[in-house]
N, C-alpha and C. Protein backbone atom coordinates (compact mmCIF):
# COMPACT_ATOMS: atom_id res chain seq x y z
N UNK A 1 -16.38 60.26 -3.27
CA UNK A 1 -16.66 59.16 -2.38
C UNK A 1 -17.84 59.58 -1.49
N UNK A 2 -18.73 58.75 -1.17
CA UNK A 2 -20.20 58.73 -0.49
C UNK A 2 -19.69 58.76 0.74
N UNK A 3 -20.52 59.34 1.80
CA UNK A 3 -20.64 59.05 3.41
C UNK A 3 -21.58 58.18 3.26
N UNK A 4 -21.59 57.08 3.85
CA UNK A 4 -22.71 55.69 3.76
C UNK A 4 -23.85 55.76 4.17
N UNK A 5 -24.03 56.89 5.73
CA UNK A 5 -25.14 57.40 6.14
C UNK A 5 -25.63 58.36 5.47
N UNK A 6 -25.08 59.41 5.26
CA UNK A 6 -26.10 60.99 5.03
C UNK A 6 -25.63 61.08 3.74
N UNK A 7 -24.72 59.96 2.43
CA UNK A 7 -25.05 60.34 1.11
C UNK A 7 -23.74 61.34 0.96
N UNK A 8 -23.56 61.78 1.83
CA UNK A 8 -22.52 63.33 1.52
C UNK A 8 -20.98 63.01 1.16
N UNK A 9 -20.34 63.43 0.17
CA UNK A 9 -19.43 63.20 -1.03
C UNK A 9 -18.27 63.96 0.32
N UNK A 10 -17.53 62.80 0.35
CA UNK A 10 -16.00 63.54 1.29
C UNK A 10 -15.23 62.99 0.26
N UNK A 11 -13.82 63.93 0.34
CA UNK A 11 -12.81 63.36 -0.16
C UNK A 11 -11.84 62.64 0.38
N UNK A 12 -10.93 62.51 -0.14
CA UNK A 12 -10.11 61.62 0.58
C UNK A 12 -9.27 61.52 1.36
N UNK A 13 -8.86 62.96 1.41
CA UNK A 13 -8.18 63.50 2.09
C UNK A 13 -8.71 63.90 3.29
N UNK A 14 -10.27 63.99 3.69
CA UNK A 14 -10.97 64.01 4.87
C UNK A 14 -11.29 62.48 5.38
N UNK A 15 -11.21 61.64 4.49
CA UNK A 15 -11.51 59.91 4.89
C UNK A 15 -10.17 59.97 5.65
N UNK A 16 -8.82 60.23 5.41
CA UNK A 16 -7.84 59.99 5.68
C UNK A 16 -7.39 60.65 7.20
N UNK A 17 -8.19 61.71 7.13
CA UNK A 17 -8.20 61.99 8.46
C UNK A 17 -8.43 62.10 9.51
N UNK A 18 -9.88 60.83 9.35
CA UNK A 18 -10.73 60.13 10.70
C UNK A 18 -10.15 59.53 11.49
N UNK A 19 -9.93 59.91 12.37
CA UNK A 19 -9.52 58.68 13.47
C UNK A 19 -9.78 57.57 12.96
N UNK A 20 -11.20 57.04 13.14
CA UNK A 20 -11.17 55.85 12.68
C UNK A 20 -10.67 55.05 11.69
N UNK A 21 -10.46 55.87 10.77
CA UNK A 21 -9.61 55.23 9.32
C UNK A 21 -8.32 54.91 10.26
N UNK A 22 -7.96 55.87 10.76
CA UNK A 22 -6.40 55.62 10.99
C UNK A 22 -6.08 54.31 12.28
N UNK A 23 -7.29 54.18 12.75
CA UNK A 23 -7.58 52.95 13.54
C UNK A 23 -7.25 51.91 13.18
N UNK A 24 -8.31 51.99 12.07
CA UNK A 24 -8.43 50.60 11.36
C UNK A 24 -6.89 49.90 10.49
N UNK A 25 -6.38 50.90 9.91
CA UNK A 25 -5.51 51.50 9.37
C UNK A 25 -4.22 50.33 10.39
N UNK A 26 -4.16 50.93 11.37
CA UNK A 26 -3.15 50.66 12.66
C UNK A 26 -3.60 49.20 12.98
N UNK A 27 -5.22 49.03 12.95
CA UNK A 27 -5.03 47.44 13.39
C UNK A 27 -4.78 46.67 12.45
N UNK A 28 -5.58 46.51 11.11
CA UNK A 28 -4.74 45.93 10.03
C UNK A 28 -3.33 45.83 10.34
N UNK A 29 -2.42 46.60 10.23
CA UNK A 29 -1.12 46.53 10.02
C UNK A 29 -0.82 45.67 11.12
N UNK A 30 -1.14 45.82 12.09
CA UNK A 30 -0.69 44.95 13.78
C UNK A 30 -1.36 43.54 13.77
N UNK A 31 -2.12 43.32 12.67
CA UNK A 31 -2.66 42.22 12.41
C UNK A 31 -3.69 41.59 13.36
N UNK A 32 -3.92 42.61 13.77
CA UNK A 32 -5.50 42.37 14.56
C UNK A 32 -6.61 41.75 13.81
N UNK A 33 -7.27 41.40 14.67
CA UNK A 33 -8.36 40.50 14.38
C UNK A 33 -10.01 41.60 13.81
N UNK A 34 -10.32 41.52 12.78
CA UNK A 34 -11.46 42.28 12.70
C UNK A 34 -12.66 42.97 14.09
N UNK A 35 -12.65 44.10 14.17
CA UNK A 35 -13.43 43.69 15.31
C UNK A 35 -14.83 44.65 15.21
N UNK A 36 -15.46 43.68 15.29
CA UNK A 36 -17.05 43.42 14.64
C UNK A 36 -17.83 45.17 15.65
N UNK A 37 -17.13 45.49 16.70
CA UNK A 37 -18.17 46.24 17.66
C UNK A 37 -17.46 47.69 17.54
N UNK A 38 -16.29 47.63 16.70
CA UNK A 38 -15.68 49.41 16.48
C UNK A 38 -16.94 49.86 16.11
N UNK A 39 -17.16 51.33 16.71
CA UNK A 39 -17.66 52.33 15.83
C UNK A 39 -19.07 51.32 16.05
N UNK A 40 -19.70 50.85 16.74
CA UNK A 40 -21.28 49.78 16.06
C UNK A 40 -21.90 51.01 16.65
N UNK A 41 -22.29 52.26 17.04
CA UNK A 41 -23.36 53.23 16.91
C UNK A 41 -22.89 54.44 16.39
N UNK A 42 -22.13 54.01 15.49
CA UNK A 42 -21.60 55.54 14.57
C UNK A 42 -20.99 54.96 13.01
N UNK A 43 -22.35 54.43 12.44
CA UNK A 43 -22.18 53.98 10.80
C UNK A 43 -21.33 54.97 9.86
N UNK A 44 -20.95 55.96 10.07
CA UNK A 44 -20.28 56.68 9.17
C UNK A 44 -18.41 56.27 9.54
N UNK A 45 -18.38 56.10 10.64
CA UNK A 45 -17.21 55.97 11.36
C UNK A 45 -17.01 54.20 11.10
N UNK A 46 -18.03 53.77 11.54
CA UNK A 46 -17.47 52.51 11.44
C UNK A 46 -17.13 51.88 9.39
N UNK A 47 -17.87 52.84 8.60
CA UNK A 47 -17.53 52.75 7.36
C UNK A 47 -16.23 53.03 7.05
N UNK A 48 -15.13 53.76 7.80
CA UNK A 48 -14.02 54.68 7.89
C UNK A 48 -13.09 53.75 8.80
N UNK A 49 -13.82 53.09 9.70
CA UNK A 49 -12.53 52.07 10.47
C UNK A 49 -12.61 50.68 9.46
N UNK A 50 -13.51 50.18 8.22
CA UNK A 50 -13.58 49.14 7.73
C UNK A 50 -12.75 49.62 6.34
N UNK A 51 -12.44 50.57 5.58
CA UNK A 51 -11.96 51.28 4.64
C UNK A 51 -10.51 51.33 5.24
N UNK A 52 -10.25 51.64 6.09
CA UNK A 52 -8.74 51.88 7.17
C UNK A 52 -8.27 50.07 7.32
N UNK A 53 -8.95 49.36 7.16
CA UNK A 53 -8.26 47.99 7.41
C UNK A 53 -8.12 47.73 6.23
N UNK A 54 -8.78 47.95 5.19
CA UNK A 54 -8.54 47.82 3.71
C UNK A 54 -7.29 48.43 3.42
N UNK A 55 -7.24 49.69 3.25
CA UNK A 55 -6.11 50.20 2.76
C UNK A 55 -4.73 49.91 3.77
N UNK A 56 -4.97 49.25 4.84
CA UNK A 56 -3.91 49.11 6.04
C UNK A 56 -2.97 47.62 5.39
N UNK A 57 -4.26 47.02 4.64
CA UNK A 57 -3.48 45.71 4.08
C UNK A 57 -3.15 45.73 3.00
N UNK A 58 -3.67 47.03 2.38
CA UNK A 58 -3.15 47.32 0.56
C UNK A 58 -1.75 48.38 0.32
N UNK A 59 -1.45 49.12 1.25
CA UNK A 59 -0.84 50.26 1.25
C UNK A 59 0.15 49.97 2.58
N UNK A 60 1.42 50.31 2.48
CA UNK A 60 2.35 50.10 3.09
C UNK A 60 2.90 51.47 4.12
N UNK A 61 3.02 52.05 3.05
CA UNK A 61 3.07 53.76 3.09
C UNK A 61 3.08 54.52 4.60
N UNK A 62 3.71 55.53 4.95
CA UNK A 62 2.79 56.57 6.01
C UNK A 62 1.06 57.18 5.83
N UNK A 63 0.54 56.71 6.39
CA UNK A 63 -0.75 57.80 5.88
C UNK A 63 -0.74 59.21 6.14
N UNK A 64 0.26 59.50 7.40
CA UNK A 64 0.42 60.74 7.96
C UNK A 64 1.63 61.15 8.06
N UNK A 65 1.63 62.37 7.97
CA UNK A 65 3.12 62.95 8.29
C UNK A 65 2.71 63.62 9.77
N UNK A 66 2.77 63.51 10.70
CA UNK A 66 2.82 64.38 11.72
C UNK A 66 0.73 64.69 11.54
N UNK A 67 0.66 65.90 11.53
CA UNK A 67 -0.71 65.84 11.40
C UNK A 67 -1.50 65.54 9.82
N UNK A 68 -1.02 65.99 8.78
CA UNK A 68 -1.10 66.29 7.26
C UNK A 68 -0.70 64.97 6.62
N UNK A 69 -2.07 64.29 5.67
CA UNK A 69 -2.02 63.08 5.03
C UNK A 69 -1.30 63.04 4.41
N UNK A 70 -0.48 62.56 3.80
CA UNK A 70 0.43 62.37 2.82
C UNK A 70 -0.22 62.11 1.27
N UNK A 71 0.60 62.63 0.49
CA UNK A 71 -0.39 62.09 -0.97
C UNK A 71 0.17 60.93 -1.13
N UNK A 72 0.80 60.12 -1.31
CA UNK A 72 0.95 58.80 -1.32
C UNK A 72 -0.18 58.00 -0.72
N UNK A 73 -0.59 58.89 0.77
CA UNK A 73 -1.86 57.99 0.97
C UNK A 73 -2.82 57.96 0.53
N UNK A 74 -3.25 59.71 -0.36
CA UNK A 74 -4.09 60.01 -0.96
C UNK A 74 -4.04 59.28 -2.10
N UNK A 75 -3.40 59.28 -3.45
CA UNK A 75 -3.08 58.49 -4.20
C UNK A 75 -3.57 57.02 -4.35
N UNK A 76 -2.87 56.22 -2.94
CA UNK A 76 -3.27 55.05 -2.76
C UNK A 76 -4.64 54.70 -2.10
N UNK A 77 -5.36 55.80 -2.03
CA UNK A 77 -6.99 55.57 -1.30
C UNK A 77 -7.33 55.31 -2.73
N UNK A 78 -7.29 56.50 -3.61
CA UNK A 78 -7.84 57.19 -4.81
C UNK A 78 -8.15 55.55 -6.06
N UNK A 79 -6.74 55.10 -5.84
CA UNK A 79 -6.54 53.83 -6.82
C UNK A 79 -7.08 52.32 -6.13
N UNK A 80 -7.44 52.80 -5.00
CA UNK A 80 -8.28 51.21 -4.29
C UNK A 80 -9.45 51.19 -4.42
N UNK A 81 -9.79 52.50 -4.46
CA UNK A 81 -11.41 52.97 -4.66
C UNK A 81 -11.52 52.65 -5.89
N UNK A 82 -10.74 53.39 -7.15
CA UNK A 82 -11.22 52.82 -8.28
C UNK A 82 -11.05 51.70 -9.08
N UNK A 83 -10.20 50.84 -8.57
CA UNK A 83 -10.34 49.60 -8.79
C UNK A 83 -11.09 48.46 -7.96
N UNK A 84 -11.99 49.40 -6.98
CA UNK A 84 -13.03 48.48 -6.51
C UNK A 84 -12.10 47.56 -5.45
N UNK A 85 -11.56 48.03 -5.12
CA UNK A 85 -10.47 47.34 -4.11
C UNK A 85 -10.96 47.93 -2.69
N UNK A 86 -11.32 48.89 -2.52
CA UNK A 86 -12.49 49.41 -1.55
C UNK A 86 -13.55 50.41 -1.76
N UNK A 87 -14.80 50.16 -1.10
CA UNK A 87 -15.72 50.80 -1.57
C UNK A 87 -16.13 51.75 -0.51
């Protein structure tokens, strides 16, 4: 998986452990309203809070156990990504 700014290949298990994913992640689920100004001077982050609302409405799951992602969440990043379900 690409960083959107600098090109650089993270996995998923580091996507999973941005704050911001887990933001986005949390507002999805609470059914918040998109919000257009997260993250608006930090494009790598705000790529990570828009990926976190994706998987927040695809994936049910814990993403975290305490501090350590869960593979279920890993798993379920892995299969949204490759079905183009998030990019």
């Amino acid at each position: 998986m690409a960083n959107a700014e600098k090109g650089k290949k993270i996995t998923f298990k580091q996507l999973l452990r941005k704050s911001a994913f887990v933001a986005g992640v949390n507002a999805a689920r609470a059914g918040k309203p998109f919000d257009y100004d997260a993250y608006r001077d930090d494009i790598p982050s705000q790529w990570s809070y828009e990926r976190g609302r994706i998987l927040g409405l695809t994936f049910t799951g814990a993403i975290k156990n305490g501090r350590n992602v869960t593979l279920e969440a890993i798993w379920a990043a892995h299969t949204a990504y490759s079905d183009k379900t998030m990019i």
